[in-house]
C-alpha atoms as a PDB file:
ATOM      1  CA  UNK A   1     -73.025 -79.670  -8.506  1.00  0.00           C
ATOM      2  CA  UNK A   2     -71.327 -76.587  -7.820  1.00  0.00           C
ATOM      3  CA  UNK A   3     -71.935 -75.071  -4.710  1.00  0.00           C
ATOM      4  CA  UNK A   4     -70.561 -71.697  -3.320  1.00  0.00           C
ATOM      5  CA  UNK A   5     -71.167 -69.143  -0.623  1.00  0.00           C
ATOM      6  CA  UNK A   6     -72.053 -65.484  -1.127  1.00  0.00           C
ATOM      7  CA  UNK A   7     -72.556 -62.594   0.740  1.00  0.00           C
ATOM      8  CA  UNK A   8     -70.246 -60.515   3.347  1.00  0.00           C
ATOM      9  CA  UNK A   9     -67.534 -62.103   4.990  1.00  0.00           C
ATOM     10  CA  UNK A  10     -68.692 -63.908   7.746  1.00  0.00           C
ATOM     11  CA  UNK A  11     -72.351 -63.924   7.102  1.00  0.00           C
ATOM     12  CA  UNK A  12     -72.208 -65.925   3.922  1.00  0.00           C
ATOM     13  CA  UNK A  13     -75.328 -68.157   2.704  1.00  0.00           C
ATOM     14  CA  UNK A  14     -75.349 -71.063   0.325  1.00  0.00           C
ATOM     15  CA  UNK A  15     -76.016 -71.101  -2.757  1.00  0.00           C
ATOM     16  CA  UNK A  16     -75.927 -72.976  -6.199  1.00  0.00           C
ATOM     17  CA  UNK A  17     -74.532 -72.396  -9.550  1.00  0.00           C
ATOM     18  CA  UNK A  18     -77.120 -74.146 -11.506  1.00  0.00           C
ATOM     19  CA  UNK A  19     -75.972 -75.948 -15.099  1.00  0.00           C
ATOM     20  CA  UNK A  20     -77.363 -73.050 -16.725  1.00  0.00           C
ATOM     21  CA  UNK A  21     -75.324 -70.799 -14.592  1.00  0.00           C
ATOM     22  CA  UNK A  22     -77.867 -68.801 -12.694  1.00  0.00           C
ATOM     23  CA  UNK A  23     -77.138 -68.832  -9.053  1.00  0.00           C
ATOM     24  CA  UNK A  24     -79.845 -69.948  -6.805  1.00  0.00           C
ATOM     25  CA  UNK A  25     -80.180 -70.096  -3.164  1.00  0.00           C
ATOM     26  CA  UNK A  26     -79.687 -72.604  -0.669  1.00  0.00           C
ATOM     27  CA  UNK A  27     -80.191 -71.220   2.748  1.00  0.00           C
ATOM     28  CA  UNK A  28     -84.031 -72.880   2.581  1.00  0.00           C
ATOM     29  CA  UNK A  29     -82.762 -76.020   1.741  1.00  0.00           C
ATOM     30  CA  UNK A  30     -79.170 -76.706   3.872  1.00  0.00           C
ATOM     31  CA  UNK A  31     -78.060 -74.022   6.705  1.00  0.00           C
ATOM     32  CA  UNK A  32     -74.308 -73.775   5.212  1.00  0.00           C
ATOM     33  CA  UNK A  33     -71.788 -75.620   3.159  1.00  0.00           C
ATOM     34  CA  UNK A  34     -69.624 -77.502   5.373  1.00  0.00           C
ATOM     35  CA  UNK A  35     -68.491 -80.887   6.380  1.00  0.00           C
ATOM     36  CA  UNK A  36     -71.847 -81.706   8.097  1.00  0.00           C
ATOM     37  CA  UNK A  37     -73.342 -81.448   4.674  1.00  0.00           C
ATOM     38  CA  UNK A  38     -70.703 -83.290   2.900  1.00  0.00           C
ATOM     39  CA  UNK A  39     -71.024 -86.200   5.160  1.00  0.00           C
ATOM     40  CA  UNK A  40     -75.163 -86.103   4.923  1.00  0.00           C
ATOM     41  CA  UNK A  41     -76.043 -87.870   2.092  1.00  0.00           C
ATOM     42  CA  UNK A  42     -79.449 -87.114   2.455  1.00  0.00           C
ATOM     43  CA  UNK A  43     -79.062 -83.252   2.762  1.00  0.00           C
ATOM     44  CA  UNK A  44     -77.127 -83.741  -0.232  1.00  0.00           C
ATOM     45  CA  UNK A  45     -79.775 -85.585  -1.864  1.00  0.00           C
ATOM     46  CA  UNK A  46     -82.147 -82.499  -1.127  1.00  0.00           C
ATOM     47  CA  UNK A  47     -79.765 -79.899  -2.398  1.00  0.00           C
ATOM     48  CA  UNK A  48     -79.550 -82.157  -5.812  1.00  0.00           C
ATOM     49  CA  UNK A  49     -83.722 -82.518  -6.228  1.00  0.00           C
ATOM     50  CA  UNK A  50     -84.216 -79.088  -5.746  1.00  0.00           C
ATOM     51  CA  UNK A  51     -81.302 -78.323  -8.051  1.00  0.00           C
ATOM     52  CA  UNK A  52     -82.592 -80.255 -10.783  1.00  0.00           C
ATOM     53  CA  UNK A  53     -86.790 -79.012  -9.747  1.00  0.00           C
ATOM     54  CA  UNK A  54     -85.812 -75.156 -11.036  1.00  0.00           C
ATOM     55  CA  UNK A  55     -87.873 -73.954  -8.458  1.00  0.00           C
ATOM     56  CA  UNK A  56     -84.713 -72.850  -6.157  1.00  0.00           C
ATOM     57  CA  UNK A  57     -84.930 -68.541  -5.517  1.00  0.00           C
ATOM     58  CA  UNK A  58     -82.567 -67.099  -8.213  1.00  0.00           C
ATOM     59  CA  UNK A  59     -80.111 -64.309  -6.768  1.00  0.00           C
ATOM     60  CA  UNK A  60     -79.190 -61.162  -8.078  1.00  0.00           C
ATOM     61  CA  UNK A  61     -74.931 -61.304  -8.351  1.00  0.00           C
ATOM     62  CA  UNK A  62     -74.667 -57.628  -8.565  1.00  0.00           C
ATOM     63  CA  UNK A  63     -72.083 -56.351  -6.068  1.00  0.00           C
ATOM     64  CA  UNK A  64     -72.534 -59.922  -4.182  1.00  0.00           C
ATOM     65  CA  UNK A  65     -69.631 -61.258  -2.903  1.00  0.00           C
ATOM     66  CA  UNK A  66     -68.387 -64.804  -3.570  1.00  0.00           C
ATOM     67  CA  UNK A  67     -67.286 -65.935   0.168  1.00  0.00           C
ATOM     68  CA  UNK A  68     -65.026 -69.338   0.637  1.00  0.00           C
ATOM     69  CA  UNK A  69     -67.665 -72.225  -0.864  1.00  0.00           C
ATOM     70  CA  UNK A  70     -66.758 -73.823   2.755  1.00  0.00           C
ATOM     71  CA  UNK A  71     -67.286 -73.023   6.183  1.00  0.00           C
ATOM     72  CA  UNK A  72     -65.945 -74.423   9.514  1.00  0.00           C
ATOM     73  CA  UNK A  73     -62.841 -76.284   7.162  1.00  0.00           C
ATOM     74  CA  UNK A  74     -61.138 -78.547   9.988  1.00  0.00           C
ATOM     75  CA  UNK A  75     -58.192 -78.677   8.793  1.00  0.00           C
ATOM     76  CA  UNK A  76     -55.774 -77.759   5.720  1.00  0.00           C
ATOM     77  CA  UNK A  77     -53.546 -80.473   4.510  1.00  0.00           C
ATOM     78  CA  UNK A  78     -51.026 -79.172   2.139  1.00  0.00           C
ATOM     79  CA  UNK A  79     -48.430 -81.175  -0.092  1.00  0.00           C
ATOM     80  CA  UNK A  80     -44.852 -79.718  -1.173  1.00  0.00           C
ATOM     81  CA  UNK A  81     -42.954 -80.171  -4.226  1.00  0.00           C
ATOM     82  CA  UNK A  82     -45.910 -82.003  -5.872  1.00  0.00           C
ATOM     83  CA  UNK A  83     -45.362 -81.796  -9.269  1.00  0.00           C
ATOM     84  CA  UNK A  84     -42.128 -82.888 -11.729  1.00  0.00           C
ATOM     85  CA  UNK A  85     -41.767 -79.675 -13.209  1.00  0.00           C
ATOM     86  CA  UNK A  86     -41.941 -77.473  -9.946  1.00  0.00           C
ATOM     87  CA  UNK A  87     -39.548 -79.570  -8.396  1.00  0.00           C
ATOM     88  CA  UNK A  88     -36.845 -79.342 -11.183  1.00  0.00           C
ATOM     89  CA  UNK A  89     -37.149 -75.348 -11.186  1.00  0.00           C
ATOM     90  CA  UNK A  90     -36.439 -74.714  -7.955  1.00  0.00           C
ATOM     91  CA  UNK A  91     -33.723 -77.576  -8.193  1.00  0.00           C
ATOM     92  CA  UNK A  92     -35.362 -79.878  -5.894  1.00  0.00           C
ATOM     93  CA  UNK A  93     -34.610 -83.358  -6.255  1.00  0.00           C
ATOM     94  CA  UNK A  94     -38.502 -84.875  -6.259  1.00  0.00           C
ATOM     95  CA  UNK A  95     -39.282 -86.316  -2.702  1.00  0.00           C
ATOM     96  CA  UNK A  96     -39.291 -89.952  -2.240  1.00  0.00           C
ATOM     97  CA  UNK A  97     -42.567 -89.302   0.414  1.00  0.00           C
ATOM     98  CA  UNK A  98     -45.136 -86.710   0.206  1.00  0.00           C
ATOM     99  CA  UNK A  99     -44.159 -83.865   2.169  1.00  0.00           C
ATOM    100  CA  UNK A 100     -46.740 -82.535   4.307  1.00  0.00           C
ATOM    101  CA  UNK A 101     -47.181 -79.479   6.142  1.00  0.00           C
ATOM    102  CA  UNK A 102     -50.509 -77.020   7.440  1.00  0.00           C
ATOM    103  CA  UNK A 103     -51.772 -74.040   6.393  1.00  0.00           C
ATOM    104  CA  UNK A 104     -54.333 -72.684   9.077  1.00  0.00           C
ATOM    105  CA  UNK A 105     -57.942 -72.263   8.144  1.00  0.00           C
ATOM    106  CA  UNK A 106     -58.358 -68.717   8.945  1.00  0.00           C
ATOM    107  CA  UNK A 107     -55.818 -67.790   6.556  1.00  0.00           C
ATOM    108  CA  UNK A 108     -58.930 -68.697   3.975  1.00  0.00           C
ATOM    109  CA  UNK A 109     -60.894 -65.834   2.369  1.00  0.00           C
ATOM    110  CA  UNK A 110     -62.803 -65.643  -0.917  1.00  0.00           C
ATOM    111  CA  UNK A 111     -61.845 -66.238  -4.491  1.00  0.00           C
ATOM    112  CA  UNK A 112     -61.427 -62.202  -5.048  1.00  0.00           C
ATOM    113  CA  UNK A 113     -60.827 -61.094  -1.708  1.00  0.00           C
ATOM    114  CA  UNK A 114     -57.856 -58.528  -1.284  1.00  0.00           C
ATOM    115  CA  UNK A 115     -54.944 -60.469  -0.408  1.00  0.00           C
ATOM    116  CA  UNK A 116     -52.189 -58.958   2.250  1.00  0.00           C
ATOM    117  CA  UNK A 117     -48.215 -58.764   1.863  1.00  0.00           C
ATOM    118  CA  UNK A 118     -47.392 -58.783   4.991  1.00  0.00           C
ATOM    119  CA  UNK A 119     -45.437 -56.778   6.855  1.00  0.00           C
ATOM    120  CA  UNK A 120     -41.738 -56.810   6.006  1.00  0.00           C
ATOM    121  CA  UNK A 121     -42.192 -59.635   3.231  1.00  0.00           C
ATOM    122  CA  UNK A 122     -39.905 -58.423  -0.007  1.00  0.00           C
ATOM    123  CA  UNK A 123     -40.960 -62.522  -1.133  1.00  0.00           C
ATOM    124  CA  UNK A 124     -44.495 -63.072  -0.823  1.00  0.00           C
ATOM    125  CA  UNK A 125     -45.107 -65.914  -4.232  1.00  0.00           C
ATOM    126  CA  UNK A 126     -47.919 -67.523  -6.032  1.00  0.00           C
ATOM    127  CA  UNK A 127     -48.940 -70.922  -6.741  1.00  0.00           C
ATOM    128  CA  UNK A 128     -52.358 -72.297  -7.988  1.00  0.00           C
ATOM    129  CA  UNK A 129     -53.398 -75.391  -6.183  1.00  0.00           C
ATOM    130  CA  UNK A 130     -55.606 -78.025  -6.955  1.00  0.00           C
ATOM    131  CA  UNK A 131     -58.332 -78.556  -3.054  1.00  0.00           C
ATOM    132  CA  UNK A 132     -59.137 -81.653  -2.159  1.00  0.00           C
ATOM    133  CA  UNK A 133     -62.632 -81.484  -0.129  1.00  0.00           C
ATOM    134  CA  UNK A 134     -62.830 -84.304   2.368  1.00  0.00           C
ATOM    135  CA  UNK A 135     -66.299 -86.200   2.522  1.00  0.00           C
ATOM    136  CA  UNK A 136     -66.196 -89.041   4.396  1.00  0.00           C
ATOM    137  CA  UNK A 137     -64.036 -90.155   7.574  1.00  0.00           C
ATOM    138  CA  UNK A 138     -61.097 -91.230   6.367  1.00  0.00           C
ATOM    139  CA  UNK A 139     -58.485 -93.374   8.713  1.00  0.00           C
ATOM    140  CA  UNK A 140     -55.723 -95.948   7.213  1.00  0.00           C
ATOM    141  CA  UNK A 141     -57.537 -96.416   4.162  1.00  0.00           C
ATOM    142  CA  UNK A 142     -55.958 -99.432   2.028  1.00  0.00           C
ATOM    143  CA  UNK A 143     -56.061 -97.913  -1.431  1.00  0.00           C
ATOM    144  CA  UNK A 144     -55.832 -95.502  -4.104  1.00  0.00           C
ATOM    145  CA  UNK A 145     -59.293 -96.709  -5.316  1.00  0.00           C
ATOM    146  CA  UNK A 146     -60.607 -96.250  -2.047  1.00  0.00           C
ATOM    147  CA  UNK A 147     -59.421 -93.030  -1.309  1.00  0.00           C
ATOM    148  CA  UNK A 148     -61.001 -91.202  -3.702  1.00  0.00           C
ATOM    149  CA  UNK A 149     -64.574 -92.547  -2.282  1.00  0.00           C
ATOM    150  CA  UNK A 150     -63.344 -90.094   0.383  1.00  0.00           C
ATOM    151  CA  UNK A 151     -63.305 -87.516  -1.448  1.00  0.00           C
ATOM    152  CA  UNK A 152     -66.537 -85.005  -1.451  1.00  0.00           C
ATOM    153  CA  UNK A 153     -65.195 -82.391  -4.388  1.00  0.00           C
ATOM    154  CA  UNK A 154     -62.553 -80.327  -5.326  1.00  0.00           C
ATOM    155  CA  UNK A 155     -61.978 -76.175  -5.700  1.00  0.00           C
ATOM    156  CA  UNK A 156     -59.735 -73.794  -6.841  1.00  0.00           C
ATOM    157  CA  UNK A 157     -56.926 -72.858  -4.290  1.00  0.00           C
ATOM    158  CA  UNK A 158     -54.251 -70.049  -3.538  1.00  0.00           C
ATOM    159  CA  UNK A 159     -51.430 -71.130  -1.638  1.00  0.00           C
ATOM    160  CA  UNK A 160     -49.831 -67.654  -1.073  1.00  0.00           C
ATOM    161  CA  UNK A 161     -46.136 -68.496   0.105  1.00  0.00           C
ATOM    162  CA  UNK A 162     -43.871 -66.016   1.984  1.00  0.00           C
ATOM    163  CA  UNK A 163     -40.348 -67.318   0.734  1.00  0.00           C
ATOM    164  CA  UNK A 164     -37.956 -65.296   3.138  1.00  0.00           C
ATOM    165  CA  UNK A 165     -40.656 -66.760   5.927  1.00  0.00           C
ATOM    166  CA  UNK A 166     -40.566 -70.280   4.687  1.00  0.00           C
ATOM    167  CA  UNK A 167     -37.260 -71.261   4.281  1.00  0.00           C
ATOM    168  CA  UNK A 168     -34.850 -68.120   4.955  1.00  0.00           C
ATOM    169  CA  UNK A 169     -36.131 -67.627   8.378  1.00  0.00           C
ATOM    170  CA  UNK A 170     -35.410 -71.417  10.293  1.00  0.00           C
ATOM    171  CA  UNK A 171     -37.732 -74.016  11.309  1.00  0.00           C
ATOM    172  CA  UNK A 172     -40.832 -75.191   8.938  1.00  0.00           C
ATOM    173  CA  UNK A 173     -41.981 -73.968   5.714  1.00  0.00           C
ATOM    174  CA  UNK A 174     -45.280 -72.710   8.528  1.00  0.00           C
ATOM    175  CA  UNK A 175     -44.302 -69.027   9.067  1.00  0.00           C
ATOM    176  CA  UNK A 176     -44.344 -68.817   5.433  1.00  0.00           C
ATOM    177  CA  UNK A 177     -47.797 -69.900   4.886  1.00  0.00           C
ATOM    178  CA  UNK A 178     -50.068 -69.066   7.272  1.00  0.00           C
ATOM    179  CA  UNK A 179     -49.615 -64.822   6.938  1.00  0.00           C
ATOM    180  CA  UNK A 180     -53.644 -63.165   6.941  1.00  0.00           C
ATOM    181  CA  UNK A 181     -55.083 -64.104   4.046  1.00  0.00           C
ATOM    182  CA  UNK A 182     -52.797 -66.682   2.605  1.00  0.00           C
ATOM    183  CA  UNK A 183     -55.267 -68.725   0.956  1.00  0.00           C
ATOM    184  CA  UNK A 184     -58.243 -68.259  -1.723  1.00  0.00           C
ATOM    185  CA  UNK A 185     -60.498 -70.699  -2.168  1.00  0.00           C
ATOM    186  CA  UNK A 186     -63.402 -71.036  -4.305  1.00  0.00           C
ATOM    187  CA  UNK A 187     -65.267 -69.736  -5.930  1.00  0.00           C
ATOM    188  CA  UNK A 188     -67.357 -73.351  -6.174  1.00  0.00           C
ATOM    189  CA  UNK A 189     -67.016 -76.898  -3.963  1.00  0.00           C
ATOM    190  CA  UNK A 190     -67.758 -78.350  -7.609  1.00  0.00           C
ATOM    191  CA  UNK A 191     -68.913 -82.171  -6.245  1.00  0.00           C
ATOM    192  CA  UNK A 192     -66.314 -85.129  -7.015  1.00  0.00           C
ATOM    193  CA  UNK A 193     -69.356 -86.661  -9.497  1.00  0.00           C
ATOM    194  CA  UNK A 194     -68.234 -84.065 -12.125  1.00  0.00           C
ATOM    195  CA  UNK A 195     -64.372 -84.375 -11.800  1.00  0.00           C
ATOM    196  CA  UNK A 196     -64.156 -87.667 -13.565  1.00  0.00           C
ATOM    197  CA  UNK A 197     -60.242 -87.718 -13.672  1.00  0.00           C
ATOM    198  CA  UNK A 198     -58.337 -84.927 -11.423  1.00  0.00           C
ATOM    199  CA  UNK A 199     -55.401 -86.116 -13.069  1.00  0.00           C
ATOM    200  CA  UNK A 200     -56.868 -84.211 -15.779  1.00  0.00           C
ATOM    201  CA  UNK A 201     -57.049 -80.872 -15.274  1.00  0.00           C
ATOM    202  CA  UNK A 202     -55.071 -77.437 -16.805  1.00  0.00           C
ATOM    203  CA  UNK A 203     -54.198 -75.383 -14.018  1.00  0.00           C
ATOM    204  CA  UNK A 204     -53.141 -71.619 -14.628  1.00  0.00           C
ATOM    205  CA  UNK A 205     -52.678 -68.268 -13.292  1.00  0.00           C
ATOM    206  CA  UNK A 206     -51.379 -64.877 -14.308  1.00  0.00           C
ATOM    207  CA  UNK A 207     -49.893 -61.822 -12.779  1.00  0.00           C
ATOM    208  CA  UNK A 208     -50.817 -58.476 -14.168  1.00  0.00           C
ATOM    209  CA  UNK A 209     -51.983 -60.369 -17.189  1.00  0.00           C
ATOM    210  CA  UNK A 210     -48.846 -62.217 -17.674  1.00  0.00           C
ATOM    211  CA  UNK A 211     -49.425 -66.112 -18.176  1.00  0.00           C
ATOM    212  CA  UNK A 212     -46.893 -67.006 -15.293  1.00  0.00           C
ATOM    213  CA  UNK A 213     -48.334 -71.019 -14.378  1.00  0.00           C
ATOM    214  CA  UNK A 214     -49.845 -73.198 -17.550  1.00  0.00           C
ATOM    215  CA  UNK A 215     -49.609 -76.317 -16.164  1.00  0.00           C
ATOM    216  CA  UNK A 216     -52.092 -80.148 -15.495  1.00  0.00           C
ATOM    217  CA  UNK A 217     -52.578 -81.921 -12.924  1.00  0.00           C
ATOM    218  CA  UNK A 218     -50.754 -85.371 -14.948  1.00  0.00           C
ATOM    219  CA  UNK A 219     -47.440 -83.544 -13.929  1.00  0.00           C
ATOM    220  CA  UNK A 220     -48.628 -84.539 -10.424  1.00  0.00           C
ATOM    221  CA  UNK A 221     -45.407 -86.848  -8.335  1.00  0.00           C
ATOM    222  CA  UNK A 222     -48.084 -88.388  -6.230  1.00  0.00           C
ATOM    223  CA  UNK A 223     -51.814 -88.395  -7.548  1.00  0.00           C
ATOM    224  CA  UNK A 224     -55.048 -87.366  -5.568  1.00  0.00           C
ATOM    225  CA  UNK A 225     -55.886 -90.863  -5.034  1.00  0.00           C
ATOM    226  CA  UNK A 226     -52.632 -91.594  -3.442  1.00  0.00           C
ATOM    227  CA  UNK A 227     -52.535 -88.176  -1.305  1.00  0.00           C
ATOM    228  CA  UNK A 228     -56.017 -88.908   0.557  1.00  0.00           C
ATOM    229  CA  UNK A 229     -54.232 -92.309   1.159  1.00  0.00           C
ATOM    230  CA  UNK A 230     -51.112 -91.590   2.069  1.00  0.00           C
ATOM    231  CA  UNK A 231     -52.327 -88.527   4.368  1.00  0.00           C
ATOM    232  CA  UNK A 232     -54.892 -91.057   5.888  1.00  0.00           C
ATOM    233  CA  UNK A 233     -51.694 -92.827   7.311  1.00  0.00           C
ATOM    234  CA  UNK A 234     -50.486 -90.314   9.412  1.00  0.00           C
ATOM    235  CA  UNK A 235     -53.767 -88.855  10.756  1.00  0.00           C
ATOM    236  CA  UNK A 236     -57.611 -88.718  10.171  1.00  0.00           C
ATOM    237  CA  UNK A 237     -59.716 -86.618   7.468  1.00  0.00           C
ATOM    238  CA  UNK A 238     -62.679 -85.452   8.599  1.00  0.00           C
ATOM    239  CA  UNK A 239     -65.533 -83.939   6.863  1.00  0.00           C
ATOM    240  CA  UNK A 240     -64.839 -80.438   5.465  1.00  0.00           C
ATOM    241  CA  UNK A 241     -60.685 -80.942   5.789  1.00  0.00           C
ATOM    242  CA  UNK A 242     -58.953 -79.918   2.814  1.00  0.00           C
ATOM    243  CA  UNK A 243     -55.457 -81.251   1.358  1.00  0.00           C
ATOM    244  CA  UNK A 244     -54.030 -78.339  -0.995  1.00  0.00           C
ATOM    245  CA  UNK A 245     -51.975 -81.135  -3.484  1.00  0.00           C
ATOM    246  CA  UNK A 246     -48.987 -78.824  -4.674  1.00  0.00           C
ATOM    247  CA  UNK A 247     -48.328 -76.074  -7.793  1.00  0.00           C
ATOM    248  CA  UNK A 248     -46.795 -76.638 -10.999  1.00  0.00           C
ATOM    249  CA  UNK A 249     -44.183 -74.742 -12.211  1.00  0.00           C
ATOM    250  CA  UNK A 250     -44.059 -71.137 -13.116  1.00  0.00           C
ATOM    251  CA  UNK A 251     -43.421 -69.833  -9.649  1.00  0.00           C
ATOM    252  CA  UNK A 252     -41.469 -66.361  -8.553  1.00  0.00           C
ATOM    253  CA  UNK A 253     -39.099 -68.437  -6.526  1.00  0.00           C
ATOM    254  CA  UNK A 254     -38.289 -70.295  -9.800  1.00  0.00           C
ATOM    255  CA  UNK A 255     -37.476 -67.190 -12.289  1.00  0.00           C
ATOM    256  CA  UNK A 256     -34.229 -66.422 -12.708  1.00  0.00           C
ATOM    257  CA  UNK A 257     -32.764 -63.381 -10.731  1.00  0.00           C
ATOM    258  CA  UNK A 258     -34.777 -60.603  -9.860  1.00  0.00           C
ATOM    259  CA  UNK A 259     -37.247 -62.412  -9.191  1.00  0.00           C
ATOM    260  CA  UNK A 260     -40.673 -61.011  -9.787  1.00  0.00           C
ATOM    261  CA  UNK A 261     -41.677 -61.337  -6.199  1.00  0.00           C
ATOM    262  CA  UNK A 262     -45.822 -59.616  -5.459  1.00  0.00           C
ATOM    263  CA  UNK A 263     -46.217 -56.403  -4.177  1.00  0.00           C
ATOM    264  CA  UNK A 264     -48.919 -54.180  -3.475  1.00  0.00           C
ATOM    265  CA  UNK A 265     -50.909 -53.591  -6.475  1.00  0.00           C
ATOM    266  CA  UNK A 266     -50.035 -56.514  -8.455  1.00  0.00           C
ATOM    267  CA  UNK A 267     -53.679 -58.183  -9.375  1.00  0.00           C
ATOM    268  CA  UNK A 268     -52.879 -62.119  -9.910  1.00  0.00           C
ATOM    269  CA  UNK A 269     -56.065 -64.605 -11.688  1.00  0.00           C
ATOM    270  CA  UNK A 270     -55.989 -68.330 -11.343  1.00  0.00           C
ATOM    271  CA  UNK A 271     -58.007 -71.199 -12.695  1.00  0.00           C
ATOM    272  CA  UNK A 272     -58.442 -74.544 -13.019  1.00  0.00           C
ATOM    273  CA  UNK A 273     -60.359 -76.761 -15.608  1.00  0.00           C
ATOM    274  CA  UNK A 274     -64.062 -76.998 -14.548  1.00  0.00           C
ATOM    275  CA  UNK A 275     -63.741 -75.107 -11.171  1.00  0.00           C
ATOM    276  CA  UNK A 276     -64.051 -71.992 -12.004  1.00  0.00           C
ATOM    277  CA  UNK A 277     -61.156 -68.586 -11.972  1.00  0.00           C
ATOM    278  CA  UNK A 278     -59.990 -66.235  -9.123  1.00  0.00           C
ATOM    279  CA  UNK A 279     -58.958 -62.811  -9.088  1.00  0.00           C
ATOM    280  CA  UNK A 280     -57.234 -60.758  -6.359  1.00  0.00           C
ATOM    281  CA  UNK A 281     -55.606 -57.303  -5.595  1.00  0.00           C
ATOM    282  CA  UNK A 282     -52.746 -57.778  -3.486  1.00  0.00           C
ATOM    283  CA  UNK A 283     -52.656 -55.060  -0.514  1.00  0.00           C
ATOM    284  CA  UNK A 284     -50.458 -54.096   2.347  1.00  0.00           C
ATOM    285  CA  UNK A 285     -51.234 -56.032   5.512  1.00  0.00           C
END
């Protein structure tokens, strides 16, 4: 299934993107997307009978917004220098470990919301992520087979990256990542049932129409499977957490000098395979 949520920010209602691709309503069938549903199997059930009966309310997408396609998100798990070809252009040796750091969940907005250079940033970057949509509890789990039971879907994400912030500026990569509006997601939750192999999937994303990322999800140093597990190590997925698993390459940081850095007015589209494209004008926070 893919499920998203529409309307004004904050107010958002869920909805469906049926295989036809009319979008239908939810909000009679499930208050919200969120880890509450993820975790219900029944609820889930509901959403897929009525999916498949027809009979859900069609909406009318003009001038609708797509919102986030989840609400209440716990917590955002995001992996560095995830992929072989990143890592050798910005001369990175690849890590022997995962390398994990946070991105806060307010910092998420909707697939074509504006997006804010912040104040004093002459680095803000792009990178189009691969979301990870926790499920099910999970805590020390054994496997790489297991893990992905975890795993409720996955969803197109922006990790907007303040370089100066992240690694000019002393301490974590944090201050770089969590400026307003740091991180798209959406426009679907498109349900781990039809995402066969994430280790199969063309990400890409332009900037101003230039093809900037062309890159898969193969090129990943440590796979989904082994993320959710690894992660699970070190603390507990919930329900409606989301790991952001790393870019490929084709970042600003990793052009040669100047770098072509965002500013205000640069418009920058992202996709992946199957779940769906982004667009956003970039702003001045």
């Amino acid at each position: 299934m893919k499920l998203l949520r529409v309307g004004t920010a904050g107010a958002e209602r869920p909805a469906l993107l049926d295989a036809e691709g009319v979008l239908r309503d939810l909000s009679e069938v499930v208050p919200d997307i969120d880890g509450a549903l993820l975790a219900d199997e029944a609820a889930l059930g509901r959403v897929r009978e009525a999916a498949e009966a027809g009979s859900l309310p069609v909406l009318d997408t003009a001038g609708l917004r797509i919102g986030p396609p989840l609400a209440r998100i716990g917590k955002i798990v995001c992996i560095g220098l995830n992929y072989h070809d990143h890592a050798r252009e910005t001369g990175a040796e690849p890590p022997a470990e995962p390398v994990i750091f946070f991105k806060a969940a307010d910092t998420v907005v909707g697939p074509h919301d504006t997006v804010l250079v912040p104040r004093g940033s002459a680095k803000t970057d792009w990178e189009v992520e691969l979301a990870v949509v926790i499920g099910r509890t999970a805590r020390y789990v054994e496997s790489r087979e297991a893990a992905l039971e975890h795993v409720a879907g996955y969803a197109v994400s922006h990790d907007v990256s303040e370089r100066e912030f992240q690694l000019e500026r002393g301490g974590t990569w944090d201050k770089g990542k969590n400026c307003e509006t740091f991180n798209p997601l959406g426009p679907w939750l498109v349900t781990a049932d039809e995402v066969p192999d994430p280790q199969k999937l063309g990400l890409r994303l332009w900037v101003n129409g230039e093809l900037k990322q062309d890159g898969t999800t193969g090129e990943q140093i440590f796979a989904v499977s082994e993320v959710v597990r690894y992660v699970s190590q070190f603390m507990t997925l919930y329900p409606g957490d989301v790991i952001n698993t790393g870019t490929p390459a084709g970042v600003a940081l990793g052009e040669p000098e100047p770098k072509p850095f965002l500013k205000a007015g640069d418009v920058v589209e992202l996709e992946i395979d199957g779940l769906g494209r982004q667009r956003q004008e970039f702003g001045s926070a």
